[in-house]
PDB file of N, CA and C in Angstrom:
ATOM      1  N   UNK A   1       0.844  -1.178   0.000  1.00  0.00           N
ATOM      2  CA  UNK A   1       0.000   0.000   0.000  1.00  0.00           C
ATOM      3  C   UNK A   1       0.888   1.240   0.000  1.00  0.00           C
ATOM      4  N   UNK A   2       0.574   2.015  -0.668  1.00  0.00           N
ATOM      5  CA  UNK A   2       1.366   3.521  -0.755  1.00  0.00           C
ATOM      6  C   UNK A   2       0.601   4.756  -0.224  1.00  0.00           C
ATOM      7  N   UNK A   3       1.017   5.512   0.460  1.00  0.00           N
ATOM      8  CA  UNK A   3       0.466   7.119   0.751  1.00  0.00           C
ATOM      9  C   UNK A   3       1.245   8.137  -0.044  1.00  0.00           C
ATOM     10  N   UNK A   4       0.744   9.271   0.358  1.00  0.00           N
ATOM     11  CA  UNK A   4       0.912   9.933  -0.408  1.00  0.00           C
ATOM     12  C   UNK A   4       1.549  11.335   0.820  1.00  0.00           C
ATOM     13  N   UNK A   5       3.002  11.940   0.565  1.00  0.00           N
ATOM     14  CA  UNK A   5       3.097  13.536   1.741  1.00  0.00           C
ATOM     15  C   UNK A   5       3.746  14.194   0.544  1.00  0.00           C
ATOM     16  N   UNK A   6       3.194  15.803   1.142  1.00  0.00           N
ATOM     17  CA  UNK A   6       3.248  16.666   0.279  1.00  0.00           C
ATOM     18  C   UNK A   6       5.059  17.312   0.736  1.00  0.00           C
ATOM     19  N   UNK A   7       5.854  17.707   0.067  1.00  0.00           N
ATOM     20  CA  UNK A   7       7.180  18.001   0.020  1.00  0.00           C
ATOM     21  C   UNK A   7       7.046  19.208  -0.624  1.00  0.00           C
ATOM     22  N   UNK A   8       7.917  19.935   0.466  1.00  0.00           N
ATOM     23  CA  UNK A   8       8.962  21.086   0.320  1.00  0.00           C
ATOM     24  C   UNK A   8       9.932  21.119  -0.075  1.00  0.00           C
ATOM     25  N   UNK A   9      10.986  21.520  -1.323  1.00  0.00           N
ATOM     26  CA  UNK A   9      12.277  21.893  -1.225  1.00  0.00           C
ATOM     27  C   UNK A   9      12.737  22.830  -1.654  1.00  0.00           C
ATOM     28  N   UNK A  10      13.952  23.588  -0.964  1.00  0.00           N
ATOM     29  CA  UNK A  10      14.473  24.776  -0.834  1.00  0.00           C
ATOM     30  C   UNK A  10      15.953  25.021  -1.458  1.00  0.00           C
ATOM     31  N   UNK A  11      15.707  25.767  -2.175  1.00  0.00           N
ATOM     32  CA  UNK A  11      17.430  25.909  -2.449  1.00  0.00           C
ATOM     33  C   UNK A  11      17.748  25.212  -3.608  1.00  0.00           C
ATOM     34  N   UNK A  12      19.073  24.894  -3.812  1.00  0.00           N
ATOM     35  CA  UNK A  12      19.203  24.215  -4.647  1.00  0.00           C
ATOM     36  C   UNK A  12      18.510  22.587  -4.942  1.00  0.00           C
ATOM     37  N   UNK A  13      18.013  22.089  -3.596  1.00  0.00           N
ATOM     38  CA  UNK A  13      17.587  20.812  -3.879  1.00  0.00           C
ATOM     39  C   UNK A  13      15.685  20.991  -4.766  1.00  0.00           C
ATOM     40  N   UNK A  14      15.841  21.989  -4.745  1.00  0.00           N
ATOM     41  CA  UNK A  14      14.210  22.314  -6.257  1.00  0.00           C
ATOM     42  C   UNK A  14      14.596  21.634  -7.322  1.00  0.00           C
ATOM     43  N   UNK A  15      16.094  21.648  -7.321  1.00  0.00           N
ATOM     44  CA  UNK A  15      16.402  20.472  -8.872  1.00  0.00           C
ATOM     45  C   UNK A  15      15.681  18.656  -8.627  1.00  0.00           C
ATOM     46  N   UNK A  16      15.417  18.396  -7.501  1.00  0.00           N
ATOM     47  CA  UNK A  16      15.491  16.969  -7.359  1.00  0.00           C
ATOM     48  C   UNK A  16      13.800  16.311  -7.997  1.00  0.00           C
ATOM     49  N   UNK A  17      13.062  17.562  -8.395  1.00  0.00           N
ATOM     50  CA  UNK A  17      11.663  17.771  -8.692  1.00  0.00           C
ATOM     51  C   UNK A  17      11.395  18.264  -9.739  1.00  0.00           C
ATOM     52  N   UNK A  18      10.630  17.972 -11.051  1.00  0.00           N
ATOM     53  CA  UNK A  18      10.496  18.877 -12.513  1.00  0.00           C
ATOM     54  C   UNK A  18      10.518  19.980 -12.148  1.00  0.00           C
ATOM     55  N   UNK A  19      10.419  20.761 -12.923  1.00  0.00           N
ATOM     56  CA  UNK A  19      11.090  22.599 -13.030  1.00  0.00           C
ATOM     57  C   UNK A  19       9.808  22.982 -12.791  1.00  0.00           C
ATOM     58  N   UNK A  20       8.939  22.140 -13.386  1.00  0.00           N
ATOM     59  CA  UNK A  20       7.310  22.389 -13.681  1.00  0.00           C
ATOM     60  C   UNK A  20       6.841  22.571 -12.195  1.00  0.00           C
ATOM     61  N   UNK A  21       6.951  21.727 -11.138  1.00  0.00           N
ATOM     62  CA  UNK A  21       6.713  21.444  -9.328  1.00  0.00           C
ATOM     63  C   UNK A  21       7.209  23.142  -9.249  1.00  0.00           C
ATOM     64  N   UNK A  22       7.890  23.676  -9.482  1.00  0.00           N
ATOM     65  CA  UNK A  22       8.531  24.853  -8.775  1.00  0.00           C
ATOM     66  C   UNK A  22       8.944  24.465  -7.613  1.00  0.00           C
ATOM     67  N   UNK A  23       9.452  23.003  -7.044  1.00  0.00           N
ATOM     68  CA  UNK A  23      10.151  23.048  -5.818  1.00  0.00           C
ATOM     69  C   UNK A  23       8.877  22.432  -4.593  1.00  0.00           C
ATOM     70  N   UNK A  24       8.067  22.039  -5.202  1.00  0.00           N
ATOM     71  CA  UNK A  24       6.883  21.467  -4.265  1.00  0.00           C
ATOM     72  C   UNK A  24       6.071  20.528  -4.793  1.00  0.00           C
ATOM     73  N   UNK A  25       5.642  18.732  -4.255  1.00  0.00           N
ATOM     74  CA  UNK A  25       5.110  17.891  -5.224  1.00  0.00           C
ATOM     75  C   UNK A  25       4.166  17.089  -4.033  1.00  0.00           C
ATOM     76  N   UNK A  26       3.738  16.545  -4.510  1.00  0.00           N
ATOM     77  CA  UNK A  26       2.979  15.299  -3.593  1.00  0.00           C
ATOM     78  C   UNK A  26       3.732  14.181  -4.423  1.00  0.00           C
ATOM     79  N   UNK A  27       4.447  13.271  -3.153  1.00  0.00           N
ATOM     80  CA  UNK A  27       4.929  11.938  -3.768  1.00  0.00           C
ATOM     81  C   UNK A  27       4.653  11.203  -3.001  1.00  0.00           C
ATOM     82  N   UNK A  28       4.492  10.647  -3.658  1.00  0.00           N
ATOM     83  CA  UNK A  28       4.167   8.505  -3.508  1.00  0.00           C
ATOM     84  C   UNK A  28       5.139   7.834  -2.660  1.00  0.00           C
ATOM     85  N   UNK A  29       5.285   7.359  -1.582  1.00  0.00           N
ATOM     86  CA  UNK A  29       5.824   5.932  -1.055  1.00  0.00           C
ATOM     87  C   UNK A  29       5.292   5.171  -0.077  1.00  0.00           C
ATOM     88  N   UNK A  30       6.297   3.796  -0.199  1.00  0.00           N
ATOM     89  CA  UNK A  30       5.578   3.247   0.302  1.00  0.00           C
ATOM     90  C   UNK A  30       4.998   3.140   2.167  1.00  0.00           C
ATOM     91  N   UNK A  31       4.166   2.185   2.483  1.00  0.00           N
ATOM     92  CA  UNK A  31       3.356   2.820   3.632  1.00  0.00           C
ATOM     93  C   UNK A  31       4.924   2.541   5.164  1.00  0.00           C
ATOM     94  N   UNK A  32       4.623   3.372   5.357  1.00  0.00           N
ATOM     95  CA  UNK A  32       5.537   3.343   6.434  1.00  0.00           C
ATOM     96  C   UNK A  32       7.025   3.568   6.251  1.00  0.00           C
ATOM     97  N   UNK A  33       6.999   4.111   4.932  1.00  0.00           N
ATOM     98  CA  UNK A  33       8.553   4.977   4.968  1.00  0.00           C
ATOM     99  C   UNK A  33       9.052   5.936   5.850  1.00  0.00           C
ATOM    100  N   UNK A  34      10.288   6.029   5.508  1.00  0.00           N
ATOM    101  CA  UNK A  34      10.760   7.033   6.653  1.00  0.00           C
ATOM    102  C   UNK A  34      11.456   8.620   6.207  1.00  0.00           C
ATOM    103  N   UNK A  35      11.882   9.380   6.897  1.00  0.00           N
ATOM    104  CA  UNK A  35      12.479  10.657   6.256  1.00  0.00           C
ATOM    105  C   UNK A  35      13.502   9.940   5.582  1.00  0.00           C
ATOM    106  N   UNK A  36      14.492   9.104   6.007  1.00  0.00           N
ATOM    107  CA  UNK A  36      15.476   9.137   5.388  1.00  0.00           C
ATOM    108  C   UNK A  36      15.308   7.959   3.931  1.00  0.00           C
ATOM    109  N   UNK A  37      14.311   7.354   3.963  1.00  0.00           N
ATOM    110  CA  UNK A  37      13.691   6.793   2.718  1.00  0.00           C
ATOM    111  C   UNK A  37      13.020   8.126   1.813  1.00  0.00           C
ATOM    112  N   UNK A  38      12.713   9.105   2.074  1.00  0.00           N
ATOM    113  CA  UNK A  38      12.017  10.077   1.124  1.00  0.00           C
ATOM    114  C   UNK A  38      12.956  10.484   0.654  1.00  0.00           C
ATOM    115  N   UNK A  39      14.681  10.968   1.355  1.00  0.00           N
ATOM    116  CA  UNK A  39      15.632  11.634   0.843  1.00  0.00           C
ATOM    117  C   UNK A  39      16.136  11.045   0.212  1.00  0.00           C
ATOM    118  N   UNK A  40      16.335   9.711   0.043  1.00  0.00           N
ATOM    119  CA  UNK A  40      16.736   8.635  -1.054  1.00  0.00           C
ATOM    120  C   UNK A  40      15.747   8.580  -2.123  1.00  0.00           C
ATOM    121  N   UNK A  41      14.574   8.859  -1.887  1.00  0.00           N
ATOM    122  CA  UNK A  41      14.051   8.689  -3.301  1.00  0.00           C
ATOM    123  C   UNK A  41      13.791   9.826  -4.056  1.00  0.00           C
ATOM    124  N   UNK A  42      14.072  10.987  -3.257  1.00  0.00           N
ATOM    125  CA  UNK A  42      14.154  12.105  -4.099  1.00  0.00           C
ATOM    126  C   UNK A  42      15.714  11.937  -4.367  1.00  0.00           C
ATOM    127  N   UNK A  43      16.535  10.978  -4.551  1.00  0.00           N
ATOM    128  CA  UNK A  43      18.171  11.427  -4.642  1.00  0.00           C
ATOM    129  C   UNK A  43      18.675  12.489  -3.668  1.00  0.00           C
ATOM    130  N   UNK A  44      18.109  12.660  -2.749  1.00  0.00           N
ATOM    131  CA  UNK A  44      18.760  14.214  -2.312  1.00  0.00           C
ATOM    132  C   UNK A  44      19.995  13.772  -1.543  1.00  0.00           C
ATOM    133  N   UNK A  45      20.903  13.659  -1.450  1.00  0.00           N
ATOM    134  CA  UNK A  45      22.291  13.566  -0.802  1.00  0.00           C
ATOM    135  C   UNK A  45      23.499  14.250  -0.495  1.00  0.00           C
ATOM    136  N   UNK A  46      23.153  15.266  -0.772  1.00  0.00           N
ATOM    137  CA  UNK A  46      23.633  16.472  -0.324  1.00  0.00           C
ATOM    138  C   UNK A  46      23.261  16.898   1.356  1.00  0.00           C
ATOM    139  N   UNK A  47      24.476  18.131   1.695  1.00  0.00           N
ATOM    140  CA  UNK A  47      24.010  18.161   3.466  1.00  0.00           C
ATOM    141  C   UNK A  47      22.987  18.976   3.050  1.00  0.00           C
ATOM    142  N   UNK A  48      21.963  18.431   4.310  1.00  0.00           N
ATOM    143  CA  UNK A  48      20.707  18.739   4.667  1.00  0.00           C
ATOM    144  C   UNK A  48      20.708  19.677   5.991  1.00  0.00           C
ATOM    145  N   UNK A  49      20.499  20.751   6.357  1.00  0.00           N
ATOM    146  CA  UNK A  49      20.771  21.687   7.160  1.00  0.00           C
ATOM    147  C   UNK A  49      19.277  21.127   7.945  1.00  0.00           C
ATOM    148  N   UNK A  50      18.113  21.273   7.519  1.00  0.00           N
ATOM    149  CA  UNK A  50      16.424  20.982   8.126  1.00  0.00           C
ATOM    150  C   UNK A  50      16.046  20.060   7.672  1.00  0.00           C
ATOM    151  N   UNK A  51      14.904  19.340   8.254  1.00  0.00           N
ATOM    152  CA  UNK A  51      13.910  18.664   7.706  1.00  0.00           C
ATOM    153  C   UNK A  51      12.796  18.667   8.629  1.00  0.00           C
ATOM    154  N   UNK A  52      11.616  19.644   8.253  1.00  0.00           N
ATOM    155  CA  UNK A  52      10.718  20.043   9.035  1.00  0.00           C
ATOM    156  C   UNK A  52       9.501  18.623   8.690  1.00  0.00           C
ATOM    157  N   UNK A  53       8.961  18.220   9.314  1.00  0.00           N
ATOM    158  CA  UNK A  53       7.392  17.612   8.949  1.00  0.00           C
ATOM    159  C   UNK A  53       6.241  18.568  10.034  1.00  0.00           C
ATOM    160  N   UNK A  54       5.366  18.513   9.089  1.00  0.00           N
ATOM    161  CA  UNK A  54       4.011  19.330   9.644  1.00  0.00           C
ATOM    162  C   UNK A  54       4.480  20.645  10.568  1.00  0.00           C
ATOM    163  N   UNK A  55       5.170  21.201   9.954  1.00  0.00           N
ATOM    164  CA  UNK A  55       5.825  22.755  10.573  1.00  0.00           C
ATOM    165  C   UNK A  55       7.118  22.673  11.864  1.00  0.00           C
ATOM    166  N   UNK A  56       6.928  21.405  12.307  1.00  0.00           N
ATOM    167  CA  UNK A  56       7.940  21.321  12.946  1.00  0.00           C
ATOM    168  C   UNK A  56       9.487  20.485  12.891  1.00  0.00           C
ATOM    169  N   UNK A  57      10.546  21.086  13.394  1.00  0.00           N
ATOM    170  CA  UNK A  57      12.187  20.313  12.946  1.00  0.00           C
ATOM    171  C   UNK A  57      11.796  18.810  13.379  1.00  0.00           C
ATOM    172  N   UNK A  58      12.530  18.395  12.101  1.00  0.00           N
ATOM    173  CA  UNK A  58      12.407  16.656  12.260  1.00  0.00           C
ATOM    174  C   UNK A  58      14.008  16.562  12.459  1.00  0.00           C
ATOM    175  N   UNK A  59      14.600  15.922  13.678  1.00  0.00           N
ATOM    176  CA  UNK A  59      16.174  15.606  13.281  1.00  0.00           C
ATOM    177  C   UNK A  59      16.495  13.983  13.679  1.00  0.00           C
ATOM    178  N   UNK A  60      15.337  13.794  13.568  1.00  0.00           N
ATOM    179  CA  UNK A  60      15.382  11.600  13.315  1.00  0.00           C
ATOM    180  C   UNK A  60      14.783  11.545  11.878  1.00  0.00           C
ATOM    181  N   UNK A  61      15.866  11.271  11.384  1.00  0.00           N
ATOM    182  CA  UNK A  61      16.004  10.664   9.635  1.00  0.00           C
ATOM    183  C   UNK A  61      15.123   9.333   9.703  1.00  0.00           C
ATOM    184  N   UNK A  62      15.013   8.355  10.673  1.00  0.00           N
ATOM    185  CA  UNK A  62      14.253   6.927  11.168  1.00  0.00           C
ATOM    186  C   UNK A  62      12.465   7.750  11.389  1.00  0.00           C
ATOM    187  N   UNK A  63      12.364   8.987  11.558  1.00  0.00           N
ATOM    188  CA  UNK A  63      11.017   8.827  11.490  1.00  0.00           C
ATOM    189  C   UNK A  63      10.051   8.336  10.695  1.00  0.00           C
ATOM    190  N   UNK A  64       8.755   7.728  10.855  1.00  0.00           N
ATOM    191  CA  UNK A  64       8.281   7.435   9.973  1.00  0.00           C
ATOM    192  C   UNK A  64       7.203   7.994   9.706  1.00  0.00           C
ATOM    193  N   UNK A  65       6.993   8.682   8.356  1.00  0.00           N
ATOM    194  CA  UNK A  65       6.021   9.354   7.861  1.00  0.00           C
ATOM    195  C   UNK A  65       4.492   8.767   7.638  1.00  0.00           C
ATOM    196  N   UNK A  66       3.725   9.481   7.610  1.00  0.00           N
ATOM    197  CA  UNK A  66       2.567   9.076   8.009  1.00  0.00           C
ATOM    198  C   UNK A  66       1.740   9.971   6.594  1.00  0.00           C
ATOM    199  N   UNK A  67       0.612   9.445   6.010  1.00  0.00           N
ATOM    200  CA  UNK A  67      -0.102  10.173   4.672  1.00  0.00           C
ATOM    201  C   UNK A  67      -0.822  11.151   4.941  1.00  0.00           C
ATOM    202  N   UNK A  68      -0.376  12.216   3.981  1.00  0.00           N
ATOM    203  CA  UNK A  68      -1.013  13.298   4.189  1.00  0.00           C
ATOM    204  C   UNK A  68       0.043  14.636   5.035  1.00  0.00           C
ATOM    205  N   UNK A  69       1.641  13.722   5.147  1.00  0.00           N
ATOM    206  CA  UNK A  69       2.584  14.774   6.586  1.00  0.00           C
ATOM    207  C   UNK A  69       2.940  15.673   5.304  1.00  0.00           C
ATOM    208  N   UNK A  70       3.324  16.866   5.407  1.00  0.00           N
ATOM    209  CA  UNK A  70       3.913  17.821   4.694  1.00  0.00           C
ATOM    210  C   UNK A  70       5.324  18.225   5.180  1.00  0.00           C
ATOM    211  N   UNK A  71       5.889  17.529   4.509  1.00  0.00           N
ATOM    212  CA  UNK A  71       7.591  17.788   4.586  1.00  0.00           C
ATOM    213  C   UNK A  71       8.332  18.789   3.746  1.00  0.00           C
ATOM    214  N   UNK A  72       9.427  20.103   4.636  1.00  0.00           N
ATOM    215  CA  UNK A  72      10.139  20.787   3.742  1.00  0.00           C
ATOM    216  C   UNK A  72      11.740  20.451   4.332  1.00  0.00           C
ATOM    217  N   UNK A  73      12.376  20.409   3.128  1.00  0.00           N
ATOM    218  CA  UNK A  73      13.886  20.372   3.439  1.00  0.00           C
ATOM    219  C   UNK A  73      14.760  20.670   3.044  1.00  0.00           C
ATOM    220  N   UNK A  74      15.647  21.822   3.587  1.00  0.00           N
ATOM    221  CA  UNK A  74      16.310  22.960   3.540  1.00  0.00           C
ATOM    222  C   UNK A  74      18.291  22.993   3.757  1.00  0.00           C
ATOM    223  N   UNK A  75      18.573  22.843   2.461  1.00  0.00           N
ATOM    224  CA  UNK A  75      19.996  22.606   2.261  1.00  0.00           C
ATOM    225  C   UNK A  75      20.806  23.385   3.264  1.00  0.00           C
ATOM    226  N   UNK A  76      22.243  22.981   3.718  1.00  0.00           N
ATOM    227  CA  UNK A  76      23.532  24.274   4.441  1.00  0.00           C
ATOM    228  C   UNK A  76      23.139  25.211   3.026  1.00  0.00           C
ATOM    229  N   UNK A  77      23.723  26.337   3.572  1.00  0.00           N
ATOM    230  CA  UNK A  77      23.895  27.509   2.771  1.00  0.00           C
ATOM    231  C   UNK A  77      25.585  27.940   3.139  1.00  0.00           C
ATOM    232  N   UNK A  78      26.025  28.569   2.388  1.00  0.00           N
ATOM    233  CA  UNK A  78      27.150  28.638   2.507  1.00  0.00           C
ATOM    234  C   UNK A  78      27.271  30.116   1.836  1.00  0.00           C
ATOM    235  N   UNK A  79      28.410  31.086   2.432  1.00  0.00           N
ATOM    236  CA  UNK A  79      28.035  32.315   1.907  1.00  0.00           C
ATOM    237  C   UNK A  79      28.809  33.580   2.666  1.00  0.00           C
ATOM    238  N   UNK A  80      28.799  34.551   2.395  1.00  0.00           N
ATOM    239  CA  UNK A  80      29.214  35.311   3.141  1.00  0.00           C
ATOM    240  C   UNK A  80      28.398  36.831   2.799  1.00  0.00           C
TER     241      UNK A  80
END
């Protein structure tokens, strides 16, 4: 069985999503995935500075997402 959470991404990781998303999609996996299963299937592997679910900081990658959570996740920035 698959659900469905709506995703945020910021920064450069908007590439990991058609150009068309502008950086925001509802994706598919399967039931009882976890954050760090969503960041693998978006490829994202790059450092990850955030990963908020439902407005608040997620910093257990082992969480497991639930259908319908709205996840954003927000690259280091680097800069001066």
């Amino acid at each position: 069985m698959d659900m469905t959470v709506h995703v945020k991404l910021f920064s450069r990781f908007r590439r990991h999503l058609p150009e068309s998303a502008r950086g925001e999609a509802d994706v598919e996996l399967a039931q009882g995935a976890t954050v760090a299963q969503l960041l693998e299937h978006l490829s994202i592997n790059g450092r990850v500075q955030l990963v908020s679910v439902n407005g608040d900081p997620e910093p257990d990658r082992e969480r497991v997402l639930e259908e319908g959570d709205r996840v954003r996740v927000f690259p280091f920035v680097v800069g001066g």
